[in-house]
PDB file of N, CA and C in Angstrom:
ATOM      1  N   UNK A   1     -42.092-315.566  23.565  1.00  0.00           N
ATOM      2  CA  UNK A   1     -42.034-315.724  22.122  1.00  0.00           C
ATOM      3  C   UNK A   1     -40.889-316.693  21.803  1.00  0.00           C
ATOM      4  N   UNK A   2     -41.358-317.830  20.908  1.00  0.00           N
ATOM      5  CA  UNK A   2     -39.895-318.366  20.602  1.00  0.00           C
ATOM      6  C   UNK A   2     -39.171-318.016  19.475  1.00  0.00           C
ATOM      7  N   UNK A   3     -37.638-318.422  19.435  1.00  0.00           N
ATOM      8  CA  UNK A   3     -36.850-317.555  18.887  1.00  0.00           C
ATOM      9  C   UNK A   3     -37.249-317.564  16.961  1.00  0.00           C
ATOM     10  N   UNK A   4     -37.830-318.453  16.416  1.00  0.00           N
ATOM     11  CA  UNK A   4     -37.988-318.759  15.083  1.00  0.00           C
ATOM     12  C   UNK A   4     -38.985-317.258  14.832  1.00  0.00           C
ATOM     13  N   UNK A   5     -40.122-317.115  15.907  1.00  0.00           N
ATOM     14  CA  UNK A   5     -41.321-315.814  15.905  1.00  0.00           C
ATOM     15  C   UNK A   5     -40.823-314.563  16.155  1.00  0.00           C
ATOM     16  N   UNK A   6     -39.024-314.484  16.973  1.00  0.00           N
ATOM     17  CA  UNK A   6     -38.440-313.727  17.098  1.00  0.00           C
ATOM     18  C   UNK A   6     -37.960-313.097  16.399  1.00  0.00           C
ATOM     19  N   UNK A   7     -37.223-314.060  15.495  1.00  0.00           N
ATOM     20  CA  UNK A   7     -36.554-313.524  14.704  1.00  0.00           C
ATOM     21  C   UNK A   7     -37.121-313.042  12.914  1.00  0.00           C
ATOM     22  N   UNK A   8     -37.971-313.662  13.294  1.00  0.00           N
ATOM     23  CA  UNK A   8     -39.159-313.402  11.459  1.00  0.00           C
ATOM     24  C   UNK A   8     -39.499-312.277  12.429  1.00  0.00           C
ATOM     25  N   UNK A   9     -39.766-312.009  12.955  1.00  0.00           N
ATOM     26  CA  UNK A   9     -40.360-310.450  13.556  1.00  0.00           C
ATOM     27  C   UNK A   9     -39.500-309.363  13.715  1.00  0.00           C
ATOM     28  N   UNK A  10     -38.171-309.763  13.739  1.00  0.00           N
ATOM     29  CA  UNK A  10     -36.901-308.792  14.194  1.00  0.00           C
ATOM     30  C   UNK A  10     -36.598-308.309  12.289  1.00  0.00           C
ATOM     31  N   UNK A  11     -36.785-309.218  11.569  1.00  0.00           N
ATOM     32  CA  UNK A  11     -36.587-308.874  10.458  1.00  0.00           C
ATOM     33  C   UNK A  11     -37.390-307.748   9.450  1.00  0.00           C
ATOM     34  N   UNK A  12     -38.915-308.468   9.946  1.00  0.00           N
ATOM     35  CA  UNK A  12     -39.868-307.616   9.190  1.00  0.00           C
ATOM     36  C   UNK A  12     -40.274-305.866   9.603  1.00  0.00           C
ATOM     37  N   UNK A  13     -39.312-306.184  11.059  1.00  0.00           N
ATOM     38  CA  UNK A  13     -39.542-305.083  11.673  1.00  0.00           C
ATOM     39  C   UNK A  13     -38.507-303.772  11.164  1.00  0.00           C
ATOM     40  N   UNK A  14     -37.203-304.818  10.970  1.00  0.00           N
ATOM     41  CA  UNK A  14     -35.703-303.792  10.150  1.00  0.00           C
ATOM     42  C   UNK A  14     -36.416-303.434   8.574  1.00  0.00           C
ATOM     43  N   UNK A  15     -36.787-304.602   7.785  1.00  0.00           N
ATOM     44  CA  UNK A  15     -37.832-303.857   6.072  1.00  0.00           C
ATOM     45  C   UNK A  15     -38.529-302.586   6.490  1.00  0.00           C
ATOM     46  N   UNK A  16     -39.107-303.016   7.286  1.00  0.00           N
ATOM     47  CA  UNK A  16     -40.138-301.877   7.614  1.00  0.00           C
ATOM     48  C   UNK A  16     -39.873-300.261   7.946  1.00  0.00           C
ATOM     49  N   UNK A  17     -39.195-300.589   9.025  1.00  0.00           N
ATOM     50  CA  UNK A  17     -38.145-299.178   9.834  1.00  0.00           C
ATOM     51  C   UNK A  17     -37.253-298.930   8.688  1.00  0.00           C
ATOM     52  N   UNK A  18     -36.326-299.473   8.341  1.00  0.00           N
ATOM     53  CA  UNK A  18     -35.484-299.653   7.201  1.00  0.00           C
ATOM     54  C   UNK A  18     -35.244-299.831   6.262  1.00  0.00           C
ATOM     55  N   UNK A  19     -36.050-299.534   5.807  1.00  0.00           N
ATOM     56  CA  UNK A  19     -36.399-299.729   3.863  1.00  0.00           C
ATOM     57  C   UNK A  19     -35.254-299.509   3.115  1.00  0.00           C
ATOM     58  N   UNK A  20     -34.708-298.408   3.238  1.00  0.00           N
ATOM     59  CA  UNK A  20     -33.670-297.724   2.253  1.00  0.00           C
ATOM     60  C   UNK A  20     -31.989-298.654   2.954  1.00  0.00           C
ATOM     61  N   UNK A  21     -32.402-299.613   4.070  1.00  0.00           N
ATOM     62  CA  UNK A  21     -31.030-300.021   4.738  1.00  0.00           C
ATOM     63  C   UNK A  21     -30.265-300.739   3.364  1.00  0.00           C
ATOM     64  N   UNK A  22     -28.474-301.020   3.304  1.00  0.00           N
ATOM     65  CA  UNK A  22     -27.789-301.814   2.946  1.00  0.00           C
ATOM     66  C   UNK A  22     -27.258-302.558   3.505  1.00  0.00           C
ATOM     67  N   UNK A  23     -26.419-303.389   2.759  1.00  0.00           N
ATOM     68  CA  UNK A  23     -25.852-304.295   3.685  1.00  0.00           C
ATOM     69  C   UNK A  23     -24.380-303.866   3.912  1.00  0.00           C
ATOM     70  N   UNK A  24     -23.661-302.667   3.364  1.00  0.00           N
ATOM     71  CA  UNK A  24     -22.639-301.688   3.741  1.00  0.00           C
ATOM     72  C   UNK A  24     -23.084-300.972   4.730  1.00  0.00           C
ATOM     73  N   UNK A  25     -24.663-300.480   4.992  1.00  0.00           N
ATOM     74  CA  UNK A  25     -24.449-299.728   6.393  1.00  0.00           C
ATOM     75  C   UNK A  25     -24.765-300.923   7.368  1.00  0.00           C
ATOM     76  N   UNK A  26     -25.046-301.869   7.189  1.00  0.00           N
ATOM     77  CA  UNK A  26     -25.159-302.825   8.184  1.00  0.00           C
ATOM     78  C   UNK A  26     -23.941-303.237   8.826  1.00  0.00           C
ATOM     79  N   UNK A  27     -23.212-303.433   7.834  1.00  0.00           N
ATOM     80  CA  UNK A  27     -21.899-304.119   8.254  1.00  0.00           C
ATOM     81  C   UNK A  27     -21.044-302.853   9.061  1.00  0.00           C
ATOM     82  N   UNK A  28     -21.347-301.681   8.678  1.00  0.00           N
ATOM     83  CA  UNK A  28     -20.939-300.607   9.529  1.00  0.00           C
ATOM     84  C   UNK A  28     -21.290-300.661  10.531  1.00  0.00           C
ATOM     85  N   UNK A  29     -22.875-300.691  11.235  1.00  0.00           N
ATOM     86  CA  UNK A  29     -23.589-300.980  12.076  1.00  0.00           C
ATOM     87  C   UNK A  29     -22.758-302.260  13.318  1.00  0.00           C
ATOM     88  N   UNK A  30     -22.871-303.318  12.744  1.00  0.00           N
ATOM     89  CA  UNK A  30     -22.174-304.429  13.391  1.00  0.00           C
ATOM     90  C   UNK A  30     -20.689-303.842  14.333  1.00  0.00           C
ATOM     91  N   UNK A  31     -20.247-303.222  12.976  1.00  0.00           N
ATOM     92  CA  UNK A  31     -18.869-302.381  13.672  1.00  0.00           C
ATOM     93  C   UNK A  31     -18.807-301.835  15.083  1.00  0.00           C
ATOM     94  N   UNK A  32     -20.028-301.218  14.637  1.00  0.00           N
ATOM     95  CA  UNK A  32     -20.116-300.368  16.172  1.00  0.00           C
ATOM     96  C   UNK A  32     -20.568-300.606  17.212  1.00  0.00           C
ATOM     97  N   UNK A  33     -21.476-302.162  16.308  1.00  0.00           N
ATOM     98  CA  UNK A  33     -22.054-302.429  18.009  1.00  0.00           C
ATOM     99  C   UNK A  33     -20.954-303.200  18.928  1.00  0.00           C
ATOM    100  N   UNK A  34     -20.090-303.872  17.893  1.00  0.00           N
ATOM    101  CA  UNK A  34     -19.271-304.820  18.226  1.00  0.00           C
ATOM    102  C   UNK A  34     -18.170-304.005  19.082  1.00  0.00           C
ATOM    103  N   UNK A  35     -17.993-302.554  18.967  1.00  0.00           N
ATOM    104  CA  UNK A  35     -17.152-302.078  19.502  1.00  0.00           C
ATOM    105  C   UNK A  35     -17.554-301.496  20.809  1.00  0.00           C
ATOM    106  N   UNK A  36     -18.934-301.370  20.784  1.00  0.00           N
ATOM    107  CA  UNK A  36     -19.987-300.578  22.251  1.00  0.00           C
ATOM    108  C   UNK A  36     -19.832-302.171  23.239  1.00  0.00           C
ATOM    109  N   UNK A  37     -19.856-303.073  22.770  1.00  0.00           N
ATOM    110  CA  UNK A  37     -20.078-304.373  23.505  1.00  0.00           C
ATOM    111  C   UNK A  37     -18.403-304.474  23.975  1.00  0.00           C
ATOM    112  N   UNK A  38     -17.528-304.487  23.378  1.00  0.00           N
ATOM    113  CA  UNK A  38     -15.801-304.560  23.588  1.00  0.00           C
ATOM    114  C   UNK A  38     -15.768-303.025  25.185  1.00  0.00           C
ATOM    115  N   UNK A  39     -16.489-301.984  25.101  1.00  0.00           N
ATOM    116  CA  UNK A  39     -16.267-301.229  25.993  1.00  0.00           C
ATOM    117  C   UNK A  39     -17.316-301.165  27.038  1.00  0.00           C
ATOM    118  N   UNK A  40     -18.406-301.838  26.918  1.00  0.00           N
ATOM    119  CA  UNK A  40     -19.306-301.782  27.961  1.00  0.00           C
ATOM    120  C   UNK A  40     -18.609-302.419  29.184  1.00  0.00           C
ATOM    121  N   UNK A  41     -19.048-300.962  30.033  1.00  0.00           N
ATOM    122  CA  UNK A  41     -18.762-301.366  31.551  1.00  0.00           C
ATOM    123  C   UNK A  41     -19.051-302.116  32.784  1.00  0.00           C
ATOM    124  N   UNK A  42     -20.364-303.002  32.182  1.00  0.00           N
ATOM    125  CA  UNK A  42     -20.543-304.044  33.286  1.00  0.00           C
ATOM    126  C   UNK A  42     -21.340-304.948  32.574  1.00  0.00           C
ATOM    127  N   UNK A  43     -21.681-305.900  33.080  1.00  0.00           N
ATOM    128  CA  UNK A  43     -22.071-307.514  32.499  1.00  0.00           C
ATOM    129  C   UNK A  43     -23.741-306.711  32.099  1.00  0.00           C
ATOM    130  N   UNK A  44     -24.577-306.395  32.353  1.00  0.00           N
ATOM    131  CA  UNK A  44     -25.994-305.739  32.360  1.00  0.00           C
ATOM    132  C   UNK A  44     -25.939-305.143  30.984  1.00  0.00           C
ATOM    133  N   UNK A  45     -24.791-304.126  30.755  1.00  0.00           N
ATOM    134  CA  UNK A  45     -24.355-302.954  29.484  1.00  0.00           C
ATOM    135  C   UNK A  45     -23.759-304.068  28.546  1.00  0.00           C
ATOM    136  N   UNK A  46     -22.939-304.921  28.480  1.00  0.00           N
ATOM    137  CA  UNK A  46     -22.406-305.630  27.818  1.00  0.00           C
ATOM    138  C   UNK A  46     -23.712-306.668  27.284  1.00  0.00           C
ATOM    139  N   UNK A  47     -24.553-307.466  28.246  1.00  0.00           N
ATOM    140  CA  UNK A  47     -25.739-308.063  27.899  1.00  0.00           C
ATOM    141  C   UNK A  47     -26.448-307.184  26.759  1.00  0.00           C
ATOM    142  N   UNK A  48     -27.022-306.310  27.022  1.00  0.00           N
ATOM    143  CA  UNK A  48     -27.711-304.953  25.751  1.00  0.00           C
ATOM    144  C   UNK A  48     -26.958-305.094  24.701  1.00  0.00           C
ATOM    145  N   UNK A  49     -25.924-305.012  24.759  1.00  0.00           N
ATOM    146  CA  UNK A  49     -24.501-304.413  23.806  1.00  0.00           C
ATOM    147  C   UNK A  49     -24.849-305.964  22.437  1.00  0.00           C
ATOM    148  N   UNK A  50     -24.767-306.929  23.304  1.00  0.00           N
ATOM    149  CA  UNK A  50     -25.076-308.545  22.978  1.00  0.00           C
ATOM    150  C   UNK A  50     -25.979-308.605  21.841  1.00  0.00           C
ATOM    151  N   UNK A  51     -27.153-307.741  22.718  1.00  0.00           N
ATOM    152  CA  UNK A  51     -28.504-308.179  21.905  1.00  0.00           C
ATOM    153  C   UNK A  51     -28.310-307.394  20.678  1.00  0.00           C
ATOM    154  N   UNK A  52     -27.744-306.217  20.794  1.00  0.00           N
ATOM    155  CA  UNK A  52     -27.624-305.447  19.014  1.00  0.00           C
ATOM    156  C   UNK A  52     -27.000-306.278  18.173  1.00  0.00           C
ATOM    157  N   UNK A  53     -25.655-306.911  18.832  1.00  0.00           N
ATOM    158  CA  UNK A  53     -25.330-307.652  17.913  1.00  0.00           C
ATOM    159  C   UNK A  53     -25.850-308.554  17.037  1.00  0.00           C
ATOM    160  N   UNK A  54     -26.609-309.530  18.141  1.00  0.00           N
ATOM    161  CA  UNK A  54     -27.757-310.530  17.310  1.00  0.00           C
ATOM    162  C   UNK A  54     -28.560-310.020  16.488  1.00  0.00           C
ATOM    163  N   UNK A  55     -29.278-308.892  16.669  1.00  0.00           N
ATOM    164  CA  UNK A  55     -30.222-308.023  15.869  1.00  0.00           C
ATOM    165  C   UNK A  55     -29.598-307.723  14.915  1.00  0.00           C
ATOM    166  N   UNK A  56     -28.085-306.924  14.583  1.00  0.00           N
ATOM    167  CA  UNK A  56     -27.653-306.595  13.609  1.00  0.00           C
ATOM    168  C   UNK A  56     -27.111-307.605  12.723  1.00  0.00           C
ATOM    169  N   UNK A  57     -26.728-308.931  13.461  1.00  0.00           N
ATOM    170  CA  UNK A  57     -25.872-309.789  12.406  1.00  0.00           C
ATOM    171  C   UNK A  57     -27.244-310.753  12.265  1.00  0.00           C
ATOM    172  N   UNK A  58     -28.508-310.876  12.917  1.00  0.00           N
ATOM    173  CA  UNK A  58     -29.790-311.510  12.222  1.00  0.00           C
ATOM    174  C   UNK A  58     -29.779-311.030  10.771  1.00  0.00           C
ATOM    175  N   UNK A  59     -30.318-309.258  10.915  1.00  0.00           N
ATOM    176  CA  UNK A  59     -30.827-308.772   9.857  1.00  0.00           C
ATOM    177  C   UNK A  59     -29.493-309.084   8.783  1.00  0.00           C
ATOM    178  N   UNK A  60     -28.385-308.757   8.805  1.00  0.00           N
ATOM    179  CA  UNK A  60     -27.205-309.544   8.100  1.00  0.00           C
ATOM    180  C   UNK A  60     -27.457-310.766   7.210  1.00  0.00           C
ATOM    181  N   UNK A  61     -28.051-311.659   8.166  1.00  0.00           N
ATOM    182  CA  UNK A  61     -27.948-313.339   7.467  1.00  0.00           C
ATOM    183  C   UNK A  61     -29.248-312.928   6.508  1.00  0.00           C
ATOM    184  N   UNK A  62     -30.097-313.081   7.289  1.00  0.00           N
ATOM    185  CA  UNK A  62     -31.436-313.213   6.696  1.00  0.00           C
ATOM    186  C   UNK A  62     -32.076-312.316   5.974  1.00  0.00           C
ATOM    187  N   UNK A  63     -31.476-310.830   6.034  1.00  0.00           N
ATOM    188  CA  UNK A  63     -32.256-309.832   5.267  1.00  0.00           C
ATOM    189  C   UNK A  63     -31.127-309.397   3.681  1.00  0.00           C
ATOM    190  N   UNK A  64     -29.877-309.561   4.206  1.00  0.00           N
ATOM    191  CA  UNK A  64     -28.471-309.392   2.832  1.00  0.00           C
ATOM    192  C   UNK A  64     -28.058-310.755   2.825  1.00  0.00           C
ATOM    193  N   UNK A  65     -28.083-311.723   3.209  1.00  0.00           N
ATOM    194  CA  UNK A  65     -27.157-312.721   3.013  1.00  0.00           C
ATOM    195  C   UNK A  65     -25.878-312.810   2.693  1.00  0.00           C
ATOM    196  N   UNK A  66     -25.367-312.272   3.681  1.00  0.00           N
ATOM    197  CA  UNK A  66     -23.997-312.342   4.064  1.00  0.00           C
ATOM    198  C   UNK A  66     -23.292-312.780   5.156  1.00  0.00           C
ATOM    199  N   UNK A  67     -22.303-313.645   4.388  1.00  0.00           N
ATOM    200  CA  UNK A  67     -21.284-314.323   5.001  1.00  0.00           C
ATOM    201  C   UNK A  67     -20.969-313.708   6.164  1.00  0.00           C
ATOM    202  N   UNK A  68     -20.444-312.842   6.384  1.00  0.00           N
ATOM    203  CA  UNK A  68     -20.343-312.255   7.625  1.00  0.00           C
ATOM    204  C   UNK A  68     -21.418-312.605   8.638  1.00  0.00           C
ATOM    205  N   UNK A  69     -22.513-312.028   8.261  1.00  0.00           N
ATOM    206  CA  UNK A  69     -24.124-311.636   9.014  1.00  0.00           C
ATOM    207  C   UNK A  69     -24.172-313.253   9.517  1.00  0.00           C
ATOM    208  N   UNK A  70     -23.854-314.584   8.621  1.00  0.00           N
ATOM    209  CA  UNK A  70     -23.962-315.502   8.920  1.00  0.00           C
ATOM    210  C   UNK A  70     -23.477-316.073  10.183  1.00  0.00           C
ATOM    211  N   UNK A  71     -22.373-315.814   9.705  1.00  0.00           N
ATOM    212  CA  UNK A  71     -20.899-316.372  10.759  1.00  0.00           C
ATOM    213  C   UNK A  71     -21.455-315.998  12.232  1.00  0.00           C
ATOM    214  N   UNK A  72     -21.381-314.800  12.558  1.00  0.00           N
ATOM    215  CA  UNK A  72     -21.718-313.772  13.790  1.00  0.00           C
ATOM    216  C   UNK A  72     -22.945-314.478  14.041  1.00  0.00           C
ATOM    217  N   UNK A  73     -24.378-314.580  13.656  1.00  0.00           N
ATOM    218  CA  UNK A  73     -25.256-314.912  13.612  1.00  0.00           C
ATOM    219  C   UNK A  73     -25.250-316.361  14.532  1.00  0.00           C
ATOM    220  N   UNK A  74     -24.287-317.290  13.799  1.00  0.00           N
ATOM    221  CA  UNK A  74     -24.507-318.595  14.393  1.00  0.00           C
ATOM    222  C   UNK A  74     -23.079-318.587  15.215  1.00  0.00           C
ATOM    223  N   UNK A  75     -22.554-317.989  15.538  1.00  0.00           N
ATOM    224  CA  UNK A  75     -21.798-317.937  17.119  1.00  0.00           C
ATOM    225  C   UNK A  75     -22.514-316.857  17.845  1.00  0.00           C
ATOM    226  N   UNK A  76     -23.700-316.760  17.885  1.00  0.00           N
ATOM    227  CA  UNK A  76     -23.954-315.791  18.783  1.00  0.00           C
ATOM    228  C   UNK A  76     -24.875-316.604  19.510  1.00  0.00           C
ATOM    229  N   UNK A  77     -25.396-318.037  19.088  1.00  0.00           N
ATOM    230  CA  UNK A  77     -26.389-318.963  19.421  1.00  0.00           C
ATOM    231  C   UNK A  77     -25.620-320.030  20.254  1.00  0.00           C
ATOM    232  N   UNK A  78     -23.722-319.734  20.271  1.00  0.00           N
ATOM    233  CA  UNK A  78     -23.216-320.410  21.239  1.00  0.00           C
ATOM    234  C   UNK A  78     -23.741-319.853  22.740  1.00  0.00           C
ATOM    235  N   UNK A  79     -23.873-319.176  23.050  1.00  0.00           N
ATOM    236  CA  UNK A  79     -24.435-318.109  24.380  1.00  0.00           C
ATOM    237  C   UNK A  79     -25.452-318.583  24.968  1.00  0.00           C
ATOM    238  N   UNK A  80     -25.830-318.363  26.133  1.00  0.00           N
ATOM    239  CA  UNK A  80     -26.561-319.172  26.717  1.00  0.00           C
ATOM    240  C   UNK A  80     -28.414-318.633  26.041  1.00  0.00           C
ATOM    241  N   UNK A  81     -28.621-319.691  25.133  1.00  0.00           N
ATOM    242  CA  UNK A  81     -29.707-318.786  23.966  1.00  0.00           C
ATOM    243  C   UNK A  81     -30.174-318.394  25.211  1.00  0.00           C
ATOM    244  N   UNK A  82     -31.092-319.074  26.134  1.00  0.00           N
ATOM    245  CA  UNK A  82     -32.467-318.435  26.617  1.00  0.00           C
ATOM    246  C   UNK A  82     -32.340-317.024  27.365  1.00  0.00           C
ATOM    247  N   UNK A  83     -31.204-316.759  27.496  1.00  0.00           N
ATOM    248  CA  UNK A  83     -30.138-315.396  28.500  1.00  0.00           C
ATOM    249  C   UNK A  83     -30.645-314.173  27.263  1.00  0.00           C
ATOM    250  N   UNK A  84     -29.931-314.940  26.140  1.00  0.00           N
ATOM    251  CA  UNK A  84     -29.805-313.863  25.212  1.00  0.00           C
ATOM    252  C   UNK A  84     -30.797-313.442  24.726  1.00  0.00           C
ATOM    253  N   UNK A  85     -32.006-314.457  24.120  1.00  0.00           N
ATOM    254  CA  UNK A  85     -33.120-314.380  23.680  1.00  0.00           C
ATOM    255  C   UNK A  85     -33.963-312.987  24.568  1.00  0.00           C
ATOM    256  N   UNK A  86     -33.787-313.298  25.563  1.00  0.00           N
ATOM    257  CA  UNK A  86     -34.853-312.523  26.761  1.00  0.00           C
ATOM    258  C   UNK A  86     -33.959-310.679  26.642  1.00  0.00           C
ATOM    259  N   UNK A  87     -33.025-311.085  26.659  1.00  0.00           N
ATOM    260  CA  UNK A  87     -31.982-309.804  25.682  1.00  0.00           C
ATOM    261  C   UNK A  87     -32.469-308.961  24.863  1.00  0.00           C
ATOM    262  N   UNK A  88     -32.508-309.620  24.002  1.00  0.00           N
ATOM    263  CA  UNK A  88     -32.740-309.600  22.633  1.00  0.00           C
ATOM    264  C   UNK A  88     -34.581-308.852  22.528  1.00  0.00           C
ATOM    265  N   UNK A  89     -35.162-309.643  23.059  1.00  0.00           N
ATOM    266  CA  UNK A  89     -36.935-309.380  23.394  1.00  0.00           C
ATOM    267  C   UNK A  89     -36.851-307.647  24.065  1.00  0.00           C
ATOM    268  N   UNK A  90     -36.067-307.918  25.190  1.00  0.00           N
ATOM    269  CA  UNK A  90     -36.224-306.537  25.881  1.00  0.00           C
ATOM    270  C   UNK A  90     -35.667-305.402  25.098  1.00  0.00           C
ATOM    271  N   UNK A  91     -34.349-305.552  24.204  1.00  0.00           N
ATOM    272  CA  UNK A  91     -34.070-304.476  23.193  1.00  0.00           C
ATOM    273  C   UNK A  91     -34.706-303.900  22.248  1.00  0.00           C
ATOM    274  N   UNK A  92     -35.531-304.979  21.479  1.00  0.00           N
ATOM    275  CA  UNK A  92     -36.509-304.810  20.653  1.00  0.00           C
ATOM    276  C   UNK A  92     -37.328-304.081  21.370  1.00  0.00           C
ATOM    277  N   UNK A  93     -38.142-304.390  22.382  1.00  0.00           N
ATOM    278  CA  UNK A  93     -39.091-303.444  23.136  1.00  0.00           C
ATOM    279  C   UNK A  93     -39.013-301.667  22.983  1.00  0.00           C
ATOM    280  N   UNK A  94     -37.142-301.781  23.166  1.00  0.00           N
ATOM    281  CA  UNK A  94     -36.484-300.068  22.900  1.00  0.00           C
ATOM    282  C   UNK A  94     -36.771-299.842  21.737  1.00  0.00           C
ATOM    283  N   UNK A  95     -35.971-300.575  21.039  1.00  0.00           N
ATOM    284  CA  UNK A  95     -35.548-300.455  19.654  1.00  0.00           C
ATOM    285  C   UNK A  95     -37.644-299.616  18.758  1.00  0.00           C
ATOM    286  N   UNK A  96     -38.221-301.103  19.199  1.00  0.00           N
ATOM    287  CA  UNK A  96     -39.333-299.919  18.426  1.00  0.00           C
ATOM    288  C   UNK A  96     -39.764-299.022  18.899  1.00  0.00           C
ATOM    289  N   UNK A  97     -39.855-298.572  20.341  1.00  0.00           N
ATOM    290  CA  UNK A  97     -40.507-297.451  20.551  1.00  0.00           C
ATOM    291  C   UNK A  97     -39.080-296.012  20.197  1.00  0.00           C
ATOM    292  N   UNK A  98     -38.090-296.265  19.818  1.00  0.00           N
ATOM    293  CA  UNK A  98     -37.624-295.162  18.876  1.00  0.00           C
ATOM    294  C   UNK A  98     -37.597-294.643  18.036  1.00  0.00           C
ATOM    295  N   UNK A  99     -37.298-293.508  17.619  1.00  0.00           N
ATOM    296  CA  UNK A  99     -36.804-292.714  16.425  1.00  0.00           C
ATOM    297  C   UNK A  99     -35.457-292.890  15.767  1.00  0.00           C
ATOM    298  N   UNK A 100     -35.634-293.150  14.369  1.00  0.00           N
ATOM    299  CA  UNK A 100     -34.878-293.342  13.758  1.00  0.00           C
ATOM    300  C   UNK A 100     -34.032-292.555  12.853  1.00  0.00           C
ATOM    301  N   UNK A 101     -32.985-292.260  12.642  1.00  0.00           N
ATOM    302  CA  UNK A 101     -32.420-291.311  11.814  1.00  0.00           C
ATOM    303  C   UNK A 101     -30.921-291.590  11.025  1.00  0.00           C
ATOM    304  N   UNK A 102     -30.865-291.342   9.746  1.00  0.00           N
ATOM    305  CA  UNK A 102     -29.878-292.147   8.610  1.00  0.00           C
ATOM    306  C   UNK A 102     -28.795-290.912   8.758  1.00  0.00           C
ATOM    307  N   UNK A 103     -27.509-291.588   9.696  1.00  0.00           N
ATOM    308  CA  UNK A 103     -26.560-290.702   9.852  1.00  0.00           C
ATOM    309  C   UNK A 103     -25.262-291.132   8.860  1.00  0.00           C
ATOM    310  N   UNK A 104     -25.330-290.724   7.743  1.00  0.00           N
ATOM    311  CA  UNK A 104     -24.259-291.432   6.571  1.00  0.00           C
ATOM    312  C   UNK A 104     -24.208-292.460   6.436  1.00  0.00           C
ATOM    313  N   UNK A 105     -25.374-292.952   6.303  1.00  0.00           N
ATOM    314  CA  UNK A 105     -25.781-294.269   5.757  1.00  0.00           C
ATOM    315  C   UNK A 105     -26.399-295.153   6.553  1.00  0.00           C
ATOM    316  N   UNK A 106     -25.889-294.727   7.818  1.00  0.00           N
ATOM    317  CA  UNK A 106     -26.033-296.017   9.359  1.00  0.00           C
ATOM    318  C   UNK A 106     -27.796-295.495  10.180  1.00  0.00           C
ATOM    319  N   UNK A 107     -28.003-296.314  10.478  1.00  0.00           N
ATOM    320  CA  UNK A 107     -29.297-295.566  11.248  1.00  0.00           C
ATOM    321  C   UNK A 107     -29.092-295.780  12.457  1.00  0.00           C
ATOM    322  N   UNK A 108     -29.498-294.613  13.492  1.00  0.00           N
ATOM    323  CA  UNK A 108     -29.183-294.439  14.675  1.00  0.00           C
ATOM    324  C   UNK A 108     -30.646-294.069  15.416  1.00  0.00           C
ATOM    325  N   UNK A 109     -30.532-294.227  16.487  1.00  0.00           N
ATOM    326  CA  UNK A 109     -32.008-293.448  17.365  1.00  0.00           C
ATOM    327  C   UNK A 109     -31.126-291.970  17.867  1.00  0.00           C
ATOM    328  N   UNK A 110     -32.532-291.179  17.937  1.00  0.00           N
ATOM    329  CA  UNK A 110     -32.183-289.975  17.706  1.00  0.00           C
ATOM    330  C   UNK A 110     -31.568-289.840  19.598  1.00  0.00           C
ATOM    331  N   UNK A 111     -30.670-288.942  19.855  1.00  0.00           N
ATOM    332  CA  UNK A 111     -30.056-288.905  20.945  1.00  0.00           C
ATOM    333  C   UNK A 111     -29.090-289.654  21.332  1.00  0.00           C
ATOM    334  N   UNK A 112     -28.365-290.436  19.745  1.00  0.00           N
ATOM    335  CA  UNK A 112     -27.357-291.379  19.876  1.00  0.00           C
ATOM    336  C   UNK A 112     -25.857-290.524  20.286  1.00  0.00           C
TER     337      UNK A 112
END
């Protein structure tokens, strides 16, 4: 898939799952992924860790339009895209076959 089909798909997929999302629990969201990626224990866990980020600071730019979501967004395309992309593809794979659940605002898969 290329990344333009990727990412219109990564989006329609957060409306969808995420209807009731903001862009305060997003930016919460980012928080944490940004902090799971700062402690992941090997290059494999840190790669995963990667792809939320892109996912979370995508839906950021393109779904709230925010500065932030932006910024993150287009330094995350410094990375070696085609590494990340394939990342990114395989998370999504997780990401939908989970359950979702609104833990004070943030949405988590259940067994987080």
């Amino acid at each position: 898939m290329n990344e333009i089909d990727l990412n219109n798909e990564i989006v329609e997929w957060h409306k969808q799952t995420f209807p009731d999302c903001t862009m305060e629990s997003q930016l919460l969201k980012l928080d944490e992924e940004l902090k799971e990626a700062a402690t992941a224990p090997s290059i494999s866990e840190k790669e995963k860790e990667f792809a939320d980020v892109y996912i979370v600071s995508l839906v950021l730019a393109r779904r709230f339009d925010s500065a932030i979501g932006h910024e993150f967004f287009k330094n995350m395309n410094v990375m070696d895209s085609h590494k990340l992309l394939q990342c990114v593809e395989k998370k999504m794979v997780i990401n939908r076959n989970r359950k979702w659940v609104n833990v004070g605002g943030v949405y988590r898969h259940e067994g987080y």
